[in-house]
Protein backbone atom coordinates (compact mmCIF):
# COMPACT_ATOMS: atom_id res chain seq x y z
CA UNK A 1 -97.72 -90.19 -31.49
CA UNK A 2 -99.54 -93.15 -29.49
CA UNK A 3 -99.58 -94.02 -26.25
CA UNK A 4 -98.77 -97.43 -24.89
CA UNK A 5 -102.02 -98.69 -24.08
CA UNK A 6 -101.31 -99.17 -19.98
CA UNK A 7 -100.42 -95.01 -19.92
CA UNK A 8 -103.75 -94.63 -22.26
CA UNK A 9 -105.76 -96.93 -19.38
CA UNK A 10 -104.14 -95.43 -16.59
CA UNK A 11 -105.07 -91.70 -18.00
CA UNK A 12 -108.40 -93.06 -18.47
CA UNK A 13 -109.05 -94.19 -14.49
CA UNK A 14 -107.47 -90.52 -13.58
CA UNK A 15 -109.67 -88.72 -16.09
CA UNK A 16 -113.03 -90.64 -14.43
CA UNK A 17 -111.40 -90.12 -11.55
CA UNK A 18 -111.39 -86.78 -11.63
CA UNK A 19 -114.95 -86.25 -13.32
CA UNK A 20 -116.57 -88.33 -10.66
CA UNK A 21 -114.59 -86.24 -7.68
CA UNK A 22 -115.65 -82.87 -8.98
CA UNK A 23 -119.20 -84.72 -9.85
CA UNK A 24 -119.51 -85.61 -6.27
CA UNK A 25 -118.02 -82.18 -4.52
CA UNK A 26 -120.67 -80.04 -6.90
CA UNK A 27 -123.54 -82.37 -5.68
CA UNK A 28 -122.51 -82.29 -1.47
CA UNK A 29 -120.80 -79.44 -1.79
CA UNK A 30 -116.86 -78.93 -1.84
CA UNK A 31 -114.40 -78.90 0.69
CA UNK A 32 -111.84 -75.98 1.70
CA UNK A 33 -110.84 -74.21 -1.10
CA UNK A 34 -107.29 -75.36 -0.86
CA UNK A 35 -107.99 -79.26 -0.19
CA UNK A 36 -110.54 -78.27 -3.41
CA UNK A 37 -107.85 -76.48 -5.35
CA UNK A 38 -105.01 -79.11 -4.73
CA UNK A 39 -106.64 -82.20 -5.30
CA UNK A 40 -108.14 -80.57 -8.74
CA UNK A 41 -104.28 -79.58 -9.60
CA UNK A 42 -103.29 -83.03 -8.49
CA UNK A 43 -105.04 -84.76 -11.48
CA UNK A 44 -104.71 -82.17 -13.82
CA UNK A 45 -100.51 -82.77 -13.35
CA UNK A 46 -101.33 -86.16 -13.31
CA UNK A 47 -102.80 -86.00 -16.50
CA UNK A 48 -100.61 -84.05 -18.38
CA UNK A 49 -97.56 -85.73 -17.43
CA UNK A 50 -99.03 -89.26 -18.19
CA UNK A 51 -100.62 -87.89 -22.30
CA UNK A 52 -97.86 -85.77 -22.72
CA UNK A 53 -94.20 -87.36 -22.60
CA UNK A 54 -91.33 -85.75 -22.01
CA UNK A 55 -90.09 -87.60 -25.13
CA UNK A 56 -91.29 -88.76 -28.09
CA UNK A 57 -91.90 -92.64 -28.66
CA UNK A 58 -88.88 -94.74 -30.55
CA UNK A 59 -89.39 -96.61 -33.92
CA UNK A 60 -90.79 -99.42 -32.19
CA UNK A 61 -93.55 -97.53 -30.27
CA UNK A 62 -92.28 -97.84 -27.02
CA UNK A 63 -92.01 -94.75 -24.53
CA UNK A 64 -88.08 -93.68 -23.78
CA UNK A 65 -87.76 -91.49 -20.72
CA UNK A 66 -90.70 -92.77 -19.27
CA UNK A 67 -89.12 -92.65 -15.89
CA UNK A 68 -88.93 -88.60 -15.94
CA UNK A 69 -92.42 -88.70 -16.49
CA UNK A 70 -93.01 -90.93 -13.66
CA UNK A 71 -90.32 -88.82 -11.23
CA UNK A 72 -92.60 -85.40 -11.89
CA UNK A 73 -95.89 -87.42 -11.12
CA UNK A 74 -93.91 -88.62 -7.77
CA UNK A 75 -93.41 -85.07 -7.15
CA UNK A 76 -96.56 -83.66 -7.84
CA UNK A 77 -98.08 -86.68 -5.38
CA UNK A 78 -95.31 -85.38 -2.92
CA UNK A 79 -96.08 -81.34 -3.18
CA UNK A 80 -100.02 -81.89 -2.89
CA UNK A 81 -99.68 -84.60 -0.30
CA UNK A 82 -97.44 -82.16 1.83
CA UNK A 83 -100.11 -79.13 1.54
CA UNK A 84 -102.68 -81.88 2.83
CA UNK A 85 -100.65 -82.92 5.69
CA UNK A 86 -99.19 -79.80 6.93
CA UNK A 87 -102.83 -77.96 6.08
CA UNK A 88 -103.67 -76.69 9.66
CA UNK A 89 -100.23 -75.07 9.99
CA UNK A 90 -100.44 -73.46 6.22
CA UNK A 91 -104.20 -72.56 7.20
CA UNK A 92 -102.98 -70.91 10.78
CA UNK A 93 -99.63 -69.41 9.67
CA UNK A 94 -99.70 -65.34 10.61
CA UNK A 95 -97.88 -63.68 7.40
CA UNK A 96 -94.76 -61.75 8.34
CA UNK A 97 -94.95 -63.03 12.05
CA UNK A 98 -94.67 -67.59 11.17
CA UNK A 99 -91.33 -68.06 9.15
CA UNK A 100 -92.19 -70.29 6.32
CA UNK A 101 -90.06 -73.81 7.06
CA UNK A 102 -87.44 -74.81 4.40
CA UNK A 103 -90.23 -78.06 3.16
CA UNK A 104 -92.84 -75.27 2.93
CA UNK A 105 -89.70 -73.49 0.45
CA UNK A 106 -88.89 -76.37 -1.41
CA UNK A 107 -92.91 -77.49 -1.64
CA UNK A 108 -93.41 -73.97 -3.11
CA UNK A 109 -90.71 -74.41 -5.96
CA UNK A 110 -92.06 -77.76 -6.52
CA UNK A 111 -95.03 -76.63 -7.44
CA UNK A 112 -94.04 -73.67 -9.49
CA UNK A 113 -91.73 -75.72 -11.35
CA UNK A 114 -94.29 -78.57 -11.89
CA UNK A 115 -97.31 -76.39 -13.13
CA UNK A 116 -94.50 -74.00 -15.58
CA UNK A 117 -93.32 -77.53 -17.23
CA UNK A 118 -97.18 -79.00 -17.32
CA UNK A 119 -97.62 -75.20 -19.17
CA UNK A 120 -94.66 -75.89 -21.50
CA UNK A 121 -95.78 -79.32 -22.24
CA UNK A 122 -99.64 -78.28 -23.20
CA UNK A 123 -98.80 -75.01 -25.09
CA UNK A 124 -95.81 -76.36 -26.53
C-alpha cells in the first residue's frame, strides 16, 4: 500500500515535529506531566491516523475514506486541545467532591475511543 505523497509529507513534518519537541523538552526539561503526556499522545494519533488508513487505496492509488481519517485527527486535536484549555480545573478538581462536567464525559470517551482504534489500526 502507498501513500499519496502529500499524507507521506505531512507525516513527515509531524514525525520531526515530534522528535524535535521531545528533543527540546529532554534538553530544558519537560513540562507538567499531563501537558507532557497529551501533546506526546497528540502526535502519536496524529501519526497513526495519517500512515494508517481506515481504508485501503483504490486501483488508481488514490485514498477512499480519507475524510474518516481526517474526522478522528479533528477529534484527537479537539480531546487534547480541551485537556489544555480546561487544565487548571482538571489539575484542581477534588475526586468524589467536583462532579466531572458532561465535555469532561464526552472528552474522556473521545479519548478512549481514539487510542482503542489507533490500537486496532497498529496491531491489526
Amino acid at each position: 500500500m502507498t501513500l499519496s505523497l502529500a499524507i507521506r509529507r505531512t507525516a513527515g513534518v509531524v514525525a520531526v515535529a515530534m522528535s524535535v519537541y521531545h528533543i527540546w523538552t529532554t534538553a530544558l526539561g519537560p513540562p507538567e506531566a499531563l501537558i507532557f503526556r497529551g501533546t506526546h499522545l497528540l502526535f502519536a494519533l496524529v501519526l497513526v491516523f495519517l500512515l494508517h488508513p481506515v481504508v485501503a487505496l483504490t486501483v488508481d492509488g488514490r485514498r477512499r475514506l480519507f475524510w474518516v481519517d481526517a474526522l478522528l485527527i479533528g477529534a484527537s486535536i479537539a480531546m487534547i486541545g480541551y485537556i489544555f484549555l480546561t487544565y487548571e480545573s482538571i489539575t484542581n478538581r477534588i475526586i468524589y467532591i467536583d462532579e466531572l462536567t458532561r465535555w469532561d464525559m464526552a472528552m474522556a470517551v473521545t479519548a478512549i475511543v481514539l487510542v482503542l482504534d489507533a490500537t486496532r489500526r497498529i496491531i491489526g
